[in-house]
Protein backbone atom coordinates (compact mmCIF):
# COMPACT_ATOMS: atom_id res chain seq x y z
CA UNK A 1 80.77 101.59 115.74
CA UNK A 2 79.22 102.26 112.09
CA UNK A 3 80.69 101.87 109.37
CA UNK A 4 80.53 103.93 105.44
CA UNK A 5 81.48 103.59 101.91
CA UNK A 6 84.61 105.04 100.66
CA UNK A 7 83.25 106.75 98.11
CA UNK A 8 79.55 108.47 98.60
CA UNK A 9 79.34 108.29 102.62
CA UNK A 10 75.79 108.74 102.66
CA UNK A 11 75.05 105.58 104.66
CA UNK A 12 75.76 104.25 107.72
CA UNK A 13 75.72 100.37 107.87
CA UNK A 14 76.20 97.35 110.66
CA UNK A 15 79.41 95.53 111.31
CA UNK A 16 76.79 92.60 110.42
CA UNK A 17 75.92 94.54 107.22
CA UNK A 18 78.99 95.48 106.37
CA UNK A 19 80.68 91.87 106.20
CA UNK A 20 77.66 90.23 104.45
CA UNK A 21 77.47 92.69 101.48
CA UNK A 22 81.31 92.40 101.33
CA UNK A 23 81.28 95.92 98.93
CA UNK A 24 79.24 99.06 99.66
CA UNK A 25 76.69 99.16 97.07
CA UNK A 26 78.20 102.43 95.24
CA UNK A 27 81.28 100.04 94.91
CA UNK A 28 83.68 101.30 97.64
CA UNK A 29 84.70 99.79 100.68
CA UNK A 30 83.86 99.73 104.49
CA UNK A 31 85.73 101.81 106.88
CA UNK A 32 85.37 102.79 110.01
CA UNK A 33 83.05 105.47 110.52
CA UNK A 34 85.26 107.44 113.23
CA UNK A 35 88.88 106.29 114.32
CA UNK A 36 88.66 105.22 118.52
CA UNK A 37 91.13 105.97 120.65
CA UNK A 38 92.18 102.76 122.06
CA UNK A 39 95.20 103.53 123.09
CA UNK A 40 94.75 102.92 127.39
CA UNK A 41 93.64 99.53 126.30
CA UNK A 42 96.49 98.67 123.51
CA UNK A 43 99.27 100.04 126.22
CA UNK A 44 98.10 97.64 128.68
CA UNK A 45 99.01 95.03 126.62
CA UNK A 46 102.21 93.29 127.69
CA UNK A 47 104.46 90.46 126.31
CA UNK A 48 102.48 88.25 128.28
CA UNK A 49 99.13 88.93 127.07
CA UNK A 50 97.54 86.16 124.67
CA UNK A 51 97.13 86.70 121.13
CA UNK A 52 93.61 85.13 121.55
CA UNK A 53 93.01 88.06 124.63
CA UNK A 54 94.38 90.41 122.35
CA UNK A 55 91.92 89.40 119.79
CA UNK A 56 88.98 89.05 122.01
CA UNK A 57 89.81 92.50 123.58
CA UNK A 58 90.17 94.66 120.61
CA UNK A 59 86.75 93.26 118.55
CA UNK A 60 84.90 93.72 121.90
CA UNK A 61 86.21 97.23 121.96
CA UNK A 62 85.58 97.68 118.25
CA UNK A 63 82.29 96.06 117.94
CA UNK A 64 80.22 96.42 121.45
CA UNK A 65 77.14 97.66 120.10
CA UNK A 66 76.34 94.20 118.39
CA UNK A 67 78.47 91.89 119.95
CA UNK A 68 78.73 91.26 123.55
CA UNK A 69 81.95 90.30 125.61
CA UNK A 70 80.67 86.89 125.43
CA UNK A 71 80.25 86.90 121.92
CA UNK A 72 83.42 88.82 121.30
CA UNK A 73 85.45 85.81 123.17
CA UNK A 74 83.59 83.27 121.42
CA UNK A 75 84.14 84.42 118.13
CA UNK A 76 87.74 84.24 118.31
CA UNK A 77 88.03 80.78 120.48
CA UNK A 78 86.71 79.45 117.53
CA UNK A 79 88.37 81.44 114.70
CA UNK A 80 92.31 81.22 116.49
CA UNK A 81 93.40 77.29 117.72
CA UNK A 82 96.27 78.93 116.37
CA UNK A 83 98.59 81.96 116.92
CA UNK A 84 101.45 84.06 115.16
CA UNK A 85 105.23 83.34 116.11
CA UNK A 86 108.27 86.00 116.91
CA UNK A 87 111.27 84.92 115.30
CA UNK A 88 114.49 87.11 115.85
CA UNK A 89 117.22 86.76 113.65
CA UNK A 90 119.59 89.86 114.33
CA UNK A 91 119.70 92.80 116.21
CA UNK A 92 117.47 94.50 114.33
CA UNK A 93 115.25 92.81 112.62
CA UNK A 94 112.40 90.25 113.95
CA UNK A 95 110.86 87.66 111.71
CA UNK A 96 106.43 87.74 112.80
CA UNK A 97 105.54 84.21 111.19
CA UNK A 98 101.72 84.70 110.21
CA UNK A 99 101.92 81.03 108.67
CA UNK A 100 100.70 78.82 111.30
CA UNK A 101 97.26 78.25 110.91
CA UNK A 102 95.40 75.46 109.05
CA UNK A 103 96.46 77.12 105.32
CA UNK A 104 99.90 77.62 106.50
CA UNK A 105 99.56 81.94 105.38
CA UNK A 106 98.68 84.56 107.10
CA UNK A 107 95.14 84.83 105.41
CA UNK A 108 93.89 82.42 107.55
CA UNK A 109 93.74 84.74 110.70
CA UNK A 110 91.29 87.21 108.82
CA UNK A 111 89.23 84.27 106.89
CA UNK A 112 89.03 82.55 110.08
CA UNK A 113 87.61 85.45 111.81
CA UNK A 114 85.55 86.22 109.16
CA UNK A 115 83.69 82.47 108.66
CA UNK A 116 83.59 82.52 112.97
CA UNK A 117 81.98 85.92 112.74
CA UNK A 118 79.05 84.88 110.02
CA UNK A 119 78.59 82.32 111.59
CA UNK A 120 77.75 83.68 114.81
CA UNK A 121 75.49 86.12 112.84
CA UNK A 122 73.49 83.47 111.02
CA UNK A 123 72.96 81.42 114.06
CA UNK A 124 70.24 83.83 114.57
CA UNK A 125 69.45 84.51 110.88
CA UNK A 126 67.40 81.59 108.37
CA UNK A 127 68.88 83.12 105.03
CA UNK A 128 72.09 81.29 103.42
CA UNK A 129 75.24 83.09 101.74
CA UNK A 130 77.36 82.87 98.80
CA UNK A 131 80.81 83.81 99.65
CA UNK A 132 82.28 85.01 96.03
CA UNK A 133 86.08 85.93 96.33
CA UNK A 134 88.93 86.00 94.17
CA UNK A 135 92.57 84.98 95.04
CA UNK A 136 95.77 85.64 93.65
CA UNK A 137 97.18 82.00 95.51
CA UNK A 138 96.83 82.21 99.29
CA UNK A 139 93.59 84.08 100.25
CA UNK A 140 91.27 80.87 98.29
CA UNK A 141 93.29 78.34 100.10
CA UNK A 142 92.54 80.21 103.63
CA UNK A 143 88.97 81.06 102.81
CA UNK A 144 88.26 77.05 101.02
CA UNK A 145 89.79 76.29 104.57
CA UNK A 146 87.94 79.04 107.20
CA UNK A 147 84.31 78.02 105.47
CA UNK A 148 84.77 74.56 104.85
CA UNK A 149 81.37 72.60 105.72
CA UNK A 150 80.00 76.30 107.62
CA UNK A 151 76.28 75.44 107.76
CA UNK A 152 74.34 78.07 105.06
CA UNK A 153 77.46 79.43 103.10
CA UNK A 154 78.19 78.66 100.01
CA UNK A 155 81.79 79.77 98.80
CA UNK A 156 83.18 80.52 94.62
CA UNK A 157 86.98 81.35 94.52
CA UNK A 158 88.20 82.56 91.58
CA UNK A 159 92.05 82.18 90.58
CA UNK A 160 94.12 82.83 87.97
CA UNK A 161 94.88 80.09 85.57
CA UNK A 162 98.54 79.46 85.36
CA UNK A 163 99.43 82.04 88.44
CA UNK A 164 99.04 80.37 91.35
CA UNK A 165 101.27 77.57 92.63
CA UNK A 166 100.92 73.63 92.31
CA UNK A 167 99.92 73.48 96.02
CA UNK A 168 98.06 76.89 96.45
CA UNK A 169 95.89 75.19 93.46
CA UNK A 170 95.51 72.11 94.91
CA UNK A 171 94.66 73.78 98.65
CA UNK A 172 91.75 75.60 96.72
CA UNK A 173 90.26 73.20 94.66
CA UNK A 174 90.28 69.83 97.03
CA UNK A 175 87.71 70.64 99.46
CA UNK A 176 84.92 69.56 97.76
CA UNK A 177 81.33 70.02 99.50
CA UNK A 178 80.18 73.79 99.80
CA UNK A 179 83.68 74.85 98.17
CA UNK A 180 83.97 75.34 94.21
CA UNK A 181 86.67 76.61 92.61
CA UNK A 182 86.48 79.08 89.27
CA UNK A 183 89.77 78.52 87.19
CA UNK A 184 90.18 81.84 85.37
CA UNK A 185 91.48 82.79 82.03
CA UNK A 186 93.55 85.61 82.61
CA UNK A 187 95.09 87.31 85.76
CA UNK A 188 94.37 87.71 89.32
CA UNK A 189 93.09 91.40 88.59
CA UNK A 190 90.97 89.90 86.24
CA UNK A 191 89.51 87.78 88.90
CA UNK A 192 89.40 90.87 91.02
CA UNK A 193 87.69 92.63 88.54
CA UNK A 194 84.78 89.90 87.85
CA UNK A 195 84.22 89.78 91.46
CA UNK A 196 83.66 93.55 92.23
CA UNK A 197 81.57 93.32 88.88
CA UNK A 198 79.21 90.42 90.28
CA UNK A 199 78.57 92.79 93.25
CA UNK A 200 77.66 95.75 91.39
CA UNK A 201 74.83 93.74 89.36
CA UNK A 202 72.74 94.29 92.08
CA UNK A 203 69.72 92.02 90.51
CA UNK A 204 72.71 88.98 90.91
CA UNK A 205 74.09 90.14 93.90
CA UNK A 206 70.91 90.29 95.54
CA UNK A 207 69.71 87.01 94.77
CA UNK A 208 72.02 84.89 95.47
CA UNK A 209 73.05 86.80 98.33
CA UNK A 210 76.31 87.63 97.55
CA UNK A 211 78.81 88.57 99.95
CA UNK A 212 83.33 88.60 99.79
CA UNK A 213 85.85 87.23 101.75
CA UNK A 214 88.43 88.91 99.89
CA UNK A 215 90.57 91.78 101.61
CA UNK A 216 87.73 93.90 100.76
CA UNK A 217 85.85 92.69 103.30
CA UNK A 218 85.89 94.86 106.47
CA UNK A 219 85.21 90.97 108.17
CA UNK A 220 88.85 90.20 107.00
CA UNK A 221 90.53 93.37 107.59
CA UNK A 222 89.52 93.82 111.11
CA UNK A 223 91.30 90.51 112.51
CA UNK A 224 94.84 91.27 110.44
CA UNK A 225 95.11 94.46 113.31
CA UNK A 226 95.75 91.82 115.63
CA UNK A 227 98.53 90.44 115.25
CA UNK A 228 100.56 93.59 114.47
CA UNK A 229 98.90 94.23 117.97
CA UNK A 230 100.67 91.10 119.70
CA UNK A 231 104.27 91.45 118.36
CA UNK A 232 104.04 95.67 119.24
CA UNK A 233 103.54 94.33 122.86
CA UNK A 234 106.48 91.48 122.88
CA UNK A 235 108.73 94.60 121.99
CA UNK A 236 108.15 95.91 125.20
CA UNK A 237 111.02 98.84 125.46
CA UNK A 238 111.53 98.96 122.15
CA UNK A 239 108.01 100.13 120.68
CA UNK A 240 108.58 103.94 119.84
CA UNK A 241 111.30 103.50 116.88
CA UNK A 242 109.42 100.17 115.85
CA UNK A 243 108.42 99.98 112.30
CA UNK A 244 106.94 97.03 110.63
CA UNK A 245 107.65 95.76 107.13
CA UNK A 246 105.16 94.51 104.93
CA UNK A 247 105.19 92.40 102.17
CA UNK A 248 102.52 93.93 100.07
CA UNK A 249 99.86 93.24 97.15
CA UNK A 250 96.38 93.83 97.51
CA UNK A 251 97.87 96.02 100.50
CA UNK A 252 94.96 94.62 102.94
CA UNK A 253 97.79 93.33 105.56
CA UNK A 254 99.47 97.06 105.44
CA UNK A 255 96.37 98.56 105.97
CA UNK A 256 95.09 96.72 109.05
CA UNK A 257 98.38 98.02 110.61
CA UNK A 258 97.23 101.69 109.52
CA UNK A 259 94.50 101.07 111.72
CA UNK A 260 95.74 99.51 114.75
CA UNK A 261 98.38 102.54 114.55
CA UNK A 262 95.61 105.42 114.25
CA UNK A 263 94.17 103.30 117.26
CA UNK A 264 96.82 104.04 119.37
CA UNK A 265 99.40 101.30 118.61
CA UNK A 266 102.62 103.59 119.47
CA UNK A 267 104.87 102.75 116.60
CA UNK A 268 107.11 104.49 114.54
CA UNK A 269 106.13 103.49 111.26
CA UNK A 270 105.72 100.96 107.93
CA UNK A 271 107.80 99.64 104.99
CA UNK A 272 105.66 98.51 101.79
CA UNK A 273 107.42 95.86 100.37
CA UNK A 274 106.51 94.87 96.61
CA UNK A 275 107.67 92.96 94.15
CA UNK A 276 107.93 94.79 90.36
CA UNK A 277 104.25 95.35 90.83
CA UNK A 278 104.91 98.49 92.35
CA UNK A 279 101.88 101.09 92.20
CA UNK A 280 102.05 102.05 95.03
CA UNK A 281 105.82 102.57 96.23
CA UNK A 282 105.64 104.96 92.81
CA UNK A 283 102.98 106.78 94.64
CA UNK A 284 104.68 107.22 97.68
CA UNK A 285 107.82 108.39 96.03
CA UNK A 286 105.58 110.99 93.20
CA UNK A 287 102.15 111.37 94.28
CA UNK A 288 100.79 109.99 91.22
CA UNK A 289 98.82 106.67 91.65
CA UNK A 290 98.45 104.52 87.76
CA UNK A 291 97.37 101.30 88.19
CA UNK A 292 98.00 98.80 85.44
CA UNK A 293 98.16 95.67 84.24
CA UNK A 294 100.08 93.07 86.81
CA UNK A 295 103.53 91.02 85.95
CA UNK A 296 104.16 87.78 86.96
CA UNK A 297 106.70 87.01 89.79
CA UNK A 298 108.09 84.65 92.01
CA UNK A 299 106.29 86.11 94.86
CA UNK A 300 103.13 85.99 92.90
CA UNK A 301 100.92 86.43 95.75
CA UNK A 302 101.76 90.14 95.17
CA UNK A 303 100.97 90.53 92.02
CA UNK A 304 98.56 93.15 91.78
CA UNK A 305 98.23 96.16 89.81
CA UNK A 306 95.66 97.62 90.67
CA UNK A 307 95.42 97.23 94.44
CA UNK A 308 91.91 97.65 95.66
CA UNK A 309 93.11 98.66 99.65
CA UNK A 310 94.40 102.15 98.49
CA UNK A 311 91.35 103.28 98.45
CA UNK A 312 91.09 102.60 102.59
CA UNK A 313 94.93 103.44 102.38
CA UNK A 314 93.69 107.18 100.70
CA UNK A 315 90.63 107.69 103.60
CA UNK A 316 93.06 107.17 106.53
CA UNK A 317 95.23 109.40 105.22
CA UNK A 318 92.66 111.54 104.41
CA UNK A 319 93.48 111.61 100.71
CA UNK A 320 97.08 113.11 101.70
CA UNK A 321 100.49 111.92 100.19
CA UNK A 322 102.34 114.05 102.35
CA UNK A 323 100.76 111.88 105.39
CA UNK A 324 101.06 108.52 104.31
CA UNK A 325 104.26 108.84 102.68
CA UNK A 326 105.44 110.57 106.03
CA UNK A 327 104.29 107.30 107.64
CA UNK A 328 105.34 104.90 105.28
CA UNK A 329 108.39 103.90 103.46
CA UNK A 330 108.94 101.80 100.31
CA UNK A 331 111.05 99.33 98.77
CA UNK A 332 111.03 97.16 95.50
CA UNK A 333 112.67 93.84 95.08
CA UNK A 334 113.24 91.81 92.15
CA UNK A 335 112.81 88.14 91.32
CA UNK A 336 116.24 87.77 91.42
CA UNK A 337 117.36 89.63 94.30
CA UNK A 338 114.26 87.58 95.93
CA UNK A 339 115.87 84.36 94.90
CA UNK A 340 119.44 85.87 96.31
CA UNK A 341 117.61 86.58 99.63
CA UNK A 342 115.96 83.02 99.95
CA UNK A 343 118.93 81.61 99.36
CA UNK A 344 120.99 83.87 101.75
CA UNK A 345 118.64 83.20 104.75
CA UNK A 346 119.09 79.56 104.68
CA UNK A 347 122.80 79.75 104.57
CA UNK A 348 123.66 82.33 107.14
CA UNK A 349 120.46 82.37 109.39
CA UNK A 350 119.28 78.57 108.84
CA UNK A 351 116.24 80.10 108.17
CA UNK A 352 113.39 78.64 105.51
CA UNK A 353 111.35 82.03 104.19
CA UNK A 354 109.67 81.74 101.29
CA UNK A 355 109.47 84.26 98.31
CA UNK A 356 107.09 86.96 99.88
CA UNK A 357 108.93 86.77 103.35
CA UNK A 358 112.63 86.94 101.13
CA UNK A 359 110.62 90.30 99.84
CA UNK A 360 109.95 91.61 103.12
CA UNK A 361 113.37 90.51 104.50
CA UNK A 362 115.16 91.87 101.91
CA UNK A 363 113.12 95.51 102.02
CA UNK A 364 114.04 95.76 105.83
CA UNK A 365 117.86 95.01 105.43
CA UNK A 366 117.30 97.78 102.32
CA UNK A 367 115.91 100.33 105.10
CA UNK A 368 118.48 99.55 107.57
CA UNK A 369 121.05 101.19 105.39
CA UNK A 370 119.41 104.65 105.74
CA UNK A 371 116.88 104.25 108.89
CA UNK A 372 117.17 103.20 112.61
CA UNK A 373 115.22 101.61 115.30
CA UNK A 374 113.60 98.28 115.00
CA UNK A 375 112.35 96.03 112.51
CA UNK A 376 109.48 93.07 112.30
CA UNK A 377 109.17 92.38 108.96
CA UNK A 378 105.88 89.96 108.52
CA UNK A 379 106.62 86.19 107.14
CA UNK A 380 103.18 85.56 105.13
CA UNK A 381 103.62 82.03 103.71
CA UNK A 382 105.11 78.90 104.90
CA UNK A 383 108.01 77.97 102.65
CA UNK A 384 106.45 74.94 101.67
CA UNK A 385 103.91 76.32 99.50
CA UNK A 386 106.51 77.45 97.36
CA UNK A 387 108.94 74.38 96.97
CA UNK A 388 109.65 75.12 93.51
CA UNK A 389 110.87 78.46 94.31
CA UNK A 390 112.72 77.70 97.39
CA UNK A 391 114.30 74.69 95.78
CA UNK A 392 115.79 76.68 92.72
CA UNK A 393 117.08 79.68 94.94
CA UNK A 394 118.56 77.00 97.42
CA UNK A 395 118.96 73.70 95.74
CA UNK A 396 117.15 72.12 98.59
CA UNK A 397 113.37 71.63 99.51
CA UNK A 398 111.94 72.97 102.14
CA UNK A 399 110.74 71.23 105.10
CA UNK A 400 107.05 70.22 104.50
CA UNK A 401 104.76 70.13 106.95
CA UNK A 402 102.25 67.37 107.49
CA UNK A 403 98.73 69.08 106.47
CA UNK A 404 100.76 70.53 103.00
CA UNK A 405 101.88 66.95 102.26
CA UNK A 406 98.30 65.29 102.26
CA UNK A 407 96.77 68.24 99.78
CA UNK A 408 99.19 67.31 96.91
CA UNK A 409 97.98 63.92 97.55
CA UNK A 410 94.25 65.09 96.27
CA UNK A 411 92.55 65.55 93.01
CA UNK A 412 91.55 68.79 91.51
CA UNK A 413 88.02 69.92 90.70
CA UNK A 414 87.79 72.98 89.25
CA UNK A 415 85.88 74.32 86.71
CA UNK A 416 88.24 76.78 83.42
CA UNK A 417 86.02 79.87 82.42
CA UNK A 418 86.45 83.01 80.62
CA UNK A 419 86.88 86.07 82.03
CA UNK A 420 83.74 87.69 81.88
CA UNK A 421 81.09 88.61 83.48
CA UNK A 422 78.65 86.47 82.01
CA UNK A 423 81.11 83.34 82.64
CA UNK A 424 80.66 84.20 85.72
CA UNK A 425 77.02 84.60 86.06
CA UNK A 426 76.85 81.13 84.29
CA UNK A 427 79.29 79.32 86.41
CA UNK A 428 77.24 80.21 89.83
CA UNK A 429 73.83 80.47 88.38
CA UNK A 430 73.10 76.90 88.06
């Protein structure tokens, strides 16, 4: 499989090429050049079947030209000592908790797969990488933690100053070694912004050799099609009227399960769940797209307003809004109703979810009102990375698990710049 820019198409590239120059050099992003059929393989897939087979199964498939079965398998040994959980909590809707991996959110199953994959590539290779990605809280905690002490990468998060929690900050900027952290002046689109502009300054980009782990990268996107994978085969009888609901931002996660649907996963559909950030649900309801400027929220994760995926969202659907919005459905919840929902969980379902799951949750009940079939609404984030929310919708703190406790315990390095451009340049040119 080859892969092409968004935007000009005139250029072919490497799943190897694609994932070390992160964005296509006329500034779109790698897709897929044609969409395979995959379906005899995804319908053999049973409740039984490993998420780590799964994961294996499908990248072979997907990538067979440069990576062998035995590379395929290795790849994701190393990337997955972990695996997502199915957690059913009524009749109707199912609970997929993506938060059980070293970063304890569900960004660690495409940075993981990602930082296995370059790895494999530069086993082979003598140049070194800089991995330059920004983060609006989870994805610089899951890519600090995927690339950690990776022999020949380099890796420069940028985060928002202010916007991130106590404990996403201190996951990002604890590491230490061949992990710095960029404290930004402004917002996570700013972040998002300086990033994409880094890559376009080709004389910069080229030098250091600069390459993304953000959802941008086709290296990250690939990986998040597997879960939604596993959980379509545990529904096994109940996969035609299935429709998964996605808490949404950046709107990388919704648009790995695009894919794995155009691949021949059989289900009935998708929910995009925002918080007020919500470009794209106005899309989907008017046709009109108008990014602007993001608002801070409790799910803050999601706070984007400019969402750099609808661009791959727009070439699936062939730049239709008749299509996607006949395949995708939308809700937007509000910090308080997200509070409401966090608090309502742990009462009535003894169940911890923190603010983007409480989104998610939330948006499903919403669509159960006015759609049938079933649910499985994805839980992104342990609850513990967001005691201060939980704790004011609930009163109580959420349980805490034992590799969240030791990071609060650590000192933060980071390093406060502008918002620039040339900040940026300065910060990693040293």
């Amino acid at each position: 499989m080859k892969f092409f820019s968004t935007r000009e198409k005139n250029e072919a590239v490497s799943f190897k090429q694609a994932i070390f120059r992160g964005l296509a050099p006329d500034g779109g992003l790698y897709m897929p050049e044609t969409i395979p059929d995959l379906s005899g393989l995804i319908d053999s897939f049973t409740p039984e079947t490993s998420f780590n087979d799964i994961a294996s199964s499908i990248s072979g498939a997907l990538l067979e030209e440069e990576l062998d079965t035995d590379a395929a398998s290795r790849i994701c040994r190393r990337a997955f000592d972990f695996e997502p959980r199915m957690v059913e909590l009524d009749d109707n809707i199912s609970v997929l908790e993506l938060f059980h991996g070293p970063s304890c959110a569900f960004k660690d199953f495409g940075a993981s797969f990602l930082a296995s994959s370059m790895e494999e590539f530069l086993k082979t290779d003598s140049r070194k990488a800089m991995i330059l990605t920004a983060t609006s809280g989870d994805t610089g905690s899951a890519v600090a933690r995927a690339f950690f002490e990776k022999k020949n990468i380099e890796v420069v998060i940028l985060y928002p100053s202010g916007r991130v929690s106590p404990l996403q900050e201190k996951q990002l900027t604890t590491l230490g070694g061949n992990i710095r952290a960029l404290e930004v002046k402004g917002s996570f689109d700013d972040c998002q912004r300086m990033v994409k502009e880094a890559f376009l300054d080709r004389q910069l980009s080229d030098r250091l050799s600069l390459t993304s782990a953000n959802s941008i990268s086709l290296g990250r996107l690939i990986p998040q099609s597997f879960y939604y994978l596993w959980a379509w085969a545990q529904m096994s009888g109940r996969r035609e009227d299935l429709r998964f609901c996605v808490p949404s931002g950046n709107f990388g996660n919704l648009t790995a399960g695009i894919m794995a649907h155009f691949w021949g996963m059989r289900n009935k559909g998708f929910i995009a769940a925002t918080n007020i950030n919500d470009v794209v649900p106005e899309y989907l309801k008017s046709g009109e797209f108008t990014p602007r400027s993001s608002k801070l929220t409790l799910s803050n994760a999601m706070d984007v307003g400019n969402p750099s995926n609808f661009e791959r969202m727009l070439e699936l659907f062939d730049q239709s809004h008749e299509k996607m919005s006949d395949l995708i459905r939308e809700e937007v919840i509000t910090d308080s109703q997200t509070k409401a929902m966090i608090a309502k969980l742990l009462v009535e379902k003894n169940y911890e979810a923190d603010p983007h799951t409480a989104v998610g949750y939330l948006a499903a009940e919403h669509y159960k009102k006015h759609g049938s079939g079933r649910i499985v609404t994805l839980s992104t984030a342990h609850p513990g990375k967001f005691t201060e929310v939980f704790q004011e919708a609930t009163g109580k703190k959420p349980h805490m698990p034992q590799r969240l406790e030791k990071v609060m315990k650590l000192k933060k390095e980071s390093t406060l710049v502008e918002n620039t451009l040339d900040a940026l340049k300065e910060a990693i040119s040293g």
